[in-house]
Protein backbone atom coordinates (compact mmCIF):
# COMPACT_ATOMS: atom_id res chain seq x y z
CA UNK A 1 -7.09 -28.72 -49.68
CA UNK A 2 -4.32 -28.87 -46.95
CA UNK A 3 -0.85 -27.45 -47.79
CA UNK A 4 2.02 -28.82 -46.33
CA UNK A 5 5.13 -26.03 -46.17
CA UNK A 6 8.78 -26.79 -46.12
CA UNK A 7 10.14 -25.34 -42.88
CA UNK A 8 13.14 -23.84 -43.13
CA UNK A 9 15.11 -23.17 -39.68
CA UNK A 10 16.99 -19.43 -38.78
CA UNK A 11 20.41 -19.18 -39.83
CA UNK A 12 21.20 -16.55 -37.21
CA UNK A 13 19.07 -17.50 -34.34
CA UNK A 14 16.54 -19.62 -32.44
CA UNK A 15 14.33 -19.37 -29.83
CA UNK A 16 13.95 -22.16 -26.78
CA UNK A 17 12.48 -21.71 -23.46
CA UNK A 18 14.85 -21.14 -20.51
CA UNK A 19 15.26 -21.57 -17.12
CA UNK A 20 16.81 -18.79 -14.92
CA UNK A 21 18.07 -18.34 -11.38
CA UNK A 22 16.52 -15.35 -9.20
CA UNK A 23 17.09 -13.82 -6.29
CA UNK A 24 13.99 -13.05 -5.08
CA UNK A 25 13.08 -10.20 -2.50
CA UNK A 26 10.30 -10.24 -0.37
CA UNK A 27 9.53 -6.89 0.41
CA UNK A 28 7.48 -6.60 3.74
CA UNK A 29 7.73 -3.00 3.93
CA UNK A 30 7.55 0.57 1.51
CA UNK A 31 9.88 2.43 4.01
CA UNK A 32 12.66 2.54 1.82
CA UNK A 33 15.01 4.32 4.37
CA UNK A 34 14.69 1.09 6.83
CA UNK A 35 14.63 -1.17 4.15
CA UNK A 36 18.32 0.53 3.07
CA UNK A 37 19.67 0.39 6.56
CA UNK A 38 19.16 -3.23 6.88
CA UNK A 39 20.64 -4.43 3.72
CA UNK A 40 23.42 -2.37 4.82
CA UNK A 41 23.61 -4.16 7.99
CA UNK A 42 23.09 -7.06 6.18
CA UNK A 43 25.34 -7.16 3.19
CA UNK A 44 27.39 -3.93 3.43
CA UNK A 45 30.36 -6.10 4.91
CA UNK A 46 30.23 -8.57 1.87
CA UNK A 47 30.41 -5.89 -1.22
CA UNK A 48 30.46 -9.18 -3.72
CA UNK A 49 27.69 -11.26 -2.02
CA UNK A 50 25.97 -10.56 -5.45
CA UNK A 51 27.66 -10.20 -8.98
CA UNK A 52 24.41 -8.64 -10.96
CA UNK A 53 22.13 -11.55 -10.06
CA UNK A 54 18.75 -10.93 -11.44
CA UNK A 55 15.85 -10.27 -8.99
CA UNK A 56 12.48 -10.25 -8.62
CA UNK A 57 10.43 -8.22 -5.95
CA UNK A 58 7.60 -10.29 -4.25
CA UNK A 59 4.90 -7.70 -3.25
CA UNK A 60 2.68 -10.63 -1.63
CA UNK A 61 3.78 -9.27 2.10
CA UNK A 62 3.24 -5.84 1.55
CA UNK A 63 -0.37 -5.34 1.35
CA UNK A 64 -1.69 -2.39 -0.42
CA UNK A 65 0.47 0.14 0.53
CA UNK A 66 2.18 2.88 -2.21
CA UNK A 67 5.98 2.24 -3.48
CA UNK A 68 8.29 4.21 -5.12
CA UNK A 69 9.54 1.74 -7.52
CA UNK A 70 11.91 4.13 -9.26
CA UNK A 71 13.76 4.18 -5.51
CA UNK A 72 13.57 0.82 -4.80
CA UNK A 73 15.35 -0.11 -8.56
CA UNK A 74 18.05 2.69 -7.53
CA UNK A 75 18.70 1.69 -3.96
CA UNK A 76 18.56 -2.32 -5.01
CA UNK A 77 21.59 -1.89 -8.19
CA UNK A 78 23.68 -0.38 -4.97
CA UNK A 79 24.14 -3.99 -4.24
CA UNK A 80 24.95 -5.15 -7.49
CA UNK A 81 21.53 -6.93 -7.73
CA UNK A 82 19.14 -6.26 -10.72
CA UNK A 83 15.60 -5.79 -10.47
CA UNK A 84 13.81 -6.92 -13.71
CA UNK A 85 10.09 -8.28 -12.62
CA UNK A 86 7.53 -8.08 -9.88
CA UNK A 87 4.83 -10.58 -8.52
CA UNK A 88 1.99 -10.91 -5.68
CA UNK A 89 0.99 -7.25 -6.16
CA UNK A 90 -2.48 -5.35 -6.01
CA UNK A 91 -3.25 -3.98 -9.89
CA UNK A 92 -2.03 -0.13 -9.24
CA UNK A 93 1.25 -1.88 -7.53
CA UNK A 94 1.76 -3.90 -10.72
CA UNK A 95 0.94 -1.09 -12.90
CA UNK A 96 3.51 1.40 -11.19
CA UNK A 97 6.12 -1.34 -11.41
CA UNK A 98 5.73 -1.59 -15.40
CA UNK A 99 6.41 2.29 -15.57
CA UNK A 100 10.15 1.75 -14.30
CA UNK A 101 10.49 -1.23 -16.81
CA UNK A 102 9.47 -4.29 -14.34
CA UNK A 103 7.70 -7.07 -15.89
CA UNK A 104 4.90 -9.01 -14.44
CA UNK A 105 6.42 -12.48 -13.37
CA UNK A 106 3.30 -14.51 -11.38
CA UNK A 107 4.85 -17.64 -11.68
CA UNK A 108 7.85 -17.14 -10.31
CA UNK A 109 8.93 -19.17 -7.34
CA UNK A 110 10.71 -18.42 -4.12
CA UNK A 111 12.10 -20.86 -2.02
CA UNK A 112 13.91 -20.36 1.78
CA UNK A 113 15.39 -17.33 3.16
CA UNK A 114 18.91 -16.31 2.51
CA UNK A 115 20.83 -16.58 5.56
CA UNK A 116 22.80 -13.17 6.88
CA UNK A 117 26.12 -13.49 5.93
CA UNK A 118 27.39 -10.55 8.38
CA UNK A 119 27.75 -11.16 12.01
CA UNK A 120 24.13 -10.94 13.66
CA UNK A 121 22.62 -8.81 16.13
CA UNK A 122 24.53 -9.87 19.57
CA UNK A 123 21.92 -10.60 22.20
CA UNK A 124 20.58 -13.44 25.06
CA UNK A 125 20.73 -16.94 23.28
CA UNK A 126 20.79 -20.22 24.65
CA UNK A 127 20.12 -21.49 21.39
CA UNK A 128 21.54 -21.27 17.92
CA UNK A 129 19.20 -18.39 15.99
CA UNK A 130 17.72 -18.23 12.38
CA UNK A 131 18.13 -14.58 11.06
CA UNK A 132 15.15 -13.43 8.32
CA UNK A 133 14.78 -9.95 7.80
CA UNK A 134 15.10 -8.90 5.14
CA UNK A 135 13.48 -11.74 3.24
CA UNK A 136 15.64 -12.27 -0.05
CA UNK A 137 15.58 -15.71 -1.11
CA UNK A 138 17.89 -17.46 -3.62
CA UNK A 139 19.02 -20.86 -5.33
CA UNK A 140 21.91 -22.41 -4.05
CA UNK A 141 24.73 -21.64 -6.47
CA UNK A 142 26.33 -24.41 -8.26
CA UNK A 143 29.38 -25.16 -6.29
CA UNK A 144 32.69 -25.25 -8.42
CA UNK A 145 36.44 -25.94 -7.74
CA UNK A 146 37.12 -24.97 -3.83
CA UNK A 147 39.34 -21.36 -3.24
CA UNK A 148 42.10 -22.48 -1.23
CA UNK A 149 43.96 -20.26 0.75
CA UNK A 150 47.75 -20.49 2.28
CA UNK A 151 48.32 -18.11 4.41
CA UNK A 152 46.51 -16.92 8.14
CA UNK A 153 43.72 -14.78 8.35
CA UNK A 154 44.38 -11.95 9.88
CA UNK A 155 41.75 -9.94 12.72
CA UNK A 156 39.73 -7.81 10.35
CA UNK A 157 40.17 -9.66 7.09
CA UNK A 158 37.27 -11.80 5.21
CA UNK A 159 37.68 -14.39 2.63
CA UNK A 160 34.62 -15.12 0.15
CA UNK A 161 34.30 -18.09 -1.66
CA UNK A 162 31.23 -17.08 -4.03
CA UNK A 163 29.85 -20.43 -4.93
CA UNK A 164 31.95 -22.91 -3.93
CA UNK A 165 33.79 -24.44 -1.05
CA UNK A 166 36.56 -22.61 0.94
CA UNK A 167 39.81 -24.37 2.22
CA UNK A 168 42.24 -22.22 4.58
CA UNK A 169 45.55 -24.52 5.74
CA UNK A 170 46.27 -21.64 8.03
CA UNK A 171 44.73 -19.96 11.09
CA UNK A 172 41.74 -17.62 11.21
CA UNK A 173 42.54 -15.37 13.86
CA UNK A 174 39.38 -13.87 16.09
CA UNK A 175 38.57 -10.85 14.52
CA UNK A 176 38.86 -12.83 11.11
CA UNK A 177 35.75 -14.08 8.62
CA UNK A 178 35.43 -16.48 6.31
CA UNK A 179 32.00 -16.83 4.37
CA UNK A 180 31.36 -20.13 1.63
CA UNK A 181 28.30 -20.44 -0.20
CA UNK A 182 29.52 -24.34 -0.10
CA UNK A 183 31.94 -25.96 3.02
CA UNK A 184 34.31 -24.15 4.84
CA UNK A 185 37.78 -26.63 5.65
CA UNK A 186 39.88 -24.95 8.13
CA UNK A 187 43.26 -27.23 8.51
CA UNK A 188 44.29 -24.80 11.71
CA UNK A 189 42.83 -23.44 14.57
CA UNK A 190 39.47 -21.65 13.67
CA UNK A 191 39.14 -18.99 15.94
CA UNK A 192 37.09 -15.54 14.01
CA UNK A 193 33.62 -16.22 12.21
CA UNK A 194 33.00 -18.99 10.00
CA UNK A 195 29.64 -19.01 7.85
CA UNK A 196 29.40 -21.59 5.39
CA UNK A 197 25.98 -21.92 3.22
CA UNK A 198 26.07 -18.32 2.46
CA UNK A 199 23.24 -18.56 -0.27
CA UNK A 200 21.00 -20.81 1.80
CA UNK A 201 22.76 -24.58 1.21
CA UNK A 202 21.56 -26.23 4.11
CA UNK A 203 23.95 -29.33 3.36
CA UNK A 204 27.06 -27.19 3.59
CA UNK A 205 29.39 -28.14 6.81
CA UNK A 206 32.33 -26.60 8.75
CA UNK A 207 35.20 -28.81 9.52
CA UNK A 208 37.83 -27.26 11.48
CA UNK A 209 41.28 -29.16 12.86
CA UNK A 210 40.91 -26.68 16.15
CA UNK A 211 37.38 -25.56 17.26
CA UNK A 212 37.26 -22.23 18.93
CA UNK A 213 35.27 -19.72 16.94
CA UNK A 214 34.08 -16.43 17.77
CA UNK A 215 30.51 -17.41 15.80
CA UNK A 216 29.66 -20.08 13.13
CA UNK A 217 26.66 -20.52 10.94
CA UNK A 218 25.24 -22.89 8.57
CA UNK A 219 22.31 -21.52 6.08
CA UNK A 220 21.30 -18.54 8.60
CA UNK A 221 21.20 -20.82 11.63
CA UNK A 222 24.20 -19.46 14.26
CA UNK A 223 25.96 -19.86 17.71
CA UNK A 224 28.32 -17.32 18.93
CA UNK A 225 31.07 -17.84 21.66
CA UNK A 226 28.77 -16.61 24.00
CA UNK A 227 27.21 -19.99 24.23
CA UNK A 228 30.47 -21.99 25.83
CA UNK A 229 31.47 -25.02 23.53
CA UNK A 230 31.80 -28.44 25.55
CA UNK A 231 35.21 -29.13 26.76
CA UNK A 232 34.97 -32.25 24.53
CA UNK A 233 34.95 -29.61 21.40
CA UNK A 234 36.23 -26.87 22.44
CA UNK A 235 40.17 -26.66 20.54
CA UNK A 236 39.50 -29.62 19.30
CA UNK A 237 39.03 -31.55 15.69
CA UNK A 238 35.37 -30.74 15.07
CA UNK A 239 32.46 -30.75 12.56
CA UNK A 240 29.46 -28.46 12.11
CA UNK A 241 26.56 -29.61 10.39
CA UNK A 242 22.58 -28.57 10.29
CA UNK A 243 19.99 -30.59 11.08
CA UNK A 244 16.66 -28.69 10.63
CA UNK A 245 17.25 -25.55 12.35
CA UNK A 246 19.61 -26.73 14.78
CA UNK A 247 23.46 -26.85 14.53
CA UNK A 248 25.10 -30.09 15.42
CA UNK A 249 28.59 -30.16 16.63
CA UNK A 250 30.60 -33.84 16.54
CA UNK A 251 34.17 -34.26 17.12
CA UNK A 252 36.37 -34.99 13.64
CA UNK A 253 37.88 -38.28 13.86
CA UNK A 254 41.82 -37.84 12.10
């Protein structure tokens, strides 16, 4: 005989699956020394590039080789980043990972490279470049109300706008950065660095009322001032946008 039992739902709680955003960080090498240089390089200029995201460490590219997970935890909460599962690892990888408190996550996901928000290596480029290394890979953040800012940007100052669109009605002087994870508007002469699609939004564009930067970038993909800008764009109303891996540069009707 088949009983039937009234349910009775939790006053105090319930439990529902849920969804949440990593960063992710392929790690391609166990020389923790090199891998702290270059996220120094990478993301020592932009203290608040992350605000505690969680992370996961992909092992897949590392092979077999020995890590000191209890260093790697450390060195990655320097960036305000927090390490809470692993995936892709060999069984004595996985195993060492679950003695400093990461969890086993195989079904996690990773998606495109985040882009280098800091001014890259200066070398020979005809061509706009994709930076990579190191491989941490993130969702696009959900872009809210735009940070608008009044007043110039003065050589040696950077401007922010974590997770949504940045307007500036004044100058950024050369010598200046300003970093969106959404669009950058510049209503003035853009002169410094402009990366917009800090967190890997390859729709994000740079619109500018006076085109003469020292570098933009869109998702990663960059040209510096060493490539010459047409004389049909140079200091004048202009639009960046990515197409693939290639920046595209129209004039701005006003």
């Amino acid at each position: 005989m088949t009983v039937a039992l009234a349910g009775r739902a939790p006053a105090t709680f319930e439990i529902k699956s849920a969804n949440l955003p990593l960063v992710a960080l392929l790690l391609k090498s166990s020389d923790l020394q090199l891998l702290s240089q270059e996220l120094q390089g990478r993301f020592g200029d932009i203290p608040d590039f992350f605000d505690n995201d969680p992370l996961v460490v992909d092992l897949a590219p590392l092979g077999e080789a020995d890590v000191d997970f209890g260093e790697l935890v450390q060195l990655l909460k320097g960036y305000k980043v927090v390490p809470m599962a692993v995936r892709g690892g060999t069984e004595s990888q996985m195993e060492a990972a679950a003695k400093v408190g990461l969890v086993r996550a195989p079904d996690a996901l990773t998606e495109r490279s985040a882009p280098t928000p800091a001014l890259p290596q200066r070398g020979r480029e005809e061509q706009p470049k994709t930076v990579e290394v190191p491989s941490l890979v993130m969702q696009p953040p959900a872009v809210t109300s735009a940070l608008v800012i009044d007043k110039p940007i003065r050589s040696g100052q950077q401007v922010y706008a974590r997770g949504r669109d940045l307007v500036v009605m004044a100058m950024v002087n050369a010598g200046a950065e300003v970093v969106a994870d959404g669009n950058i508007h510049v209503y003035a002469p853009l002169r410094g660095k402009a990366i917009a699609g800090a967190r890997g939004d390859a729709n994000a564009r740079i619109l500018t009322l006076c085109l003469e930067p020292e570098l933009v970038s869109i998702a990663g993909v960059y040209r510096t001032s060493e490539v010459p800008l047409p004389k049909s764009l140079h200091g004048k109303p202009a639009q960046i946008r990515l197409e693939g891996d290639r920046l595209v540069m129209v004039p701005l009707k006003t």
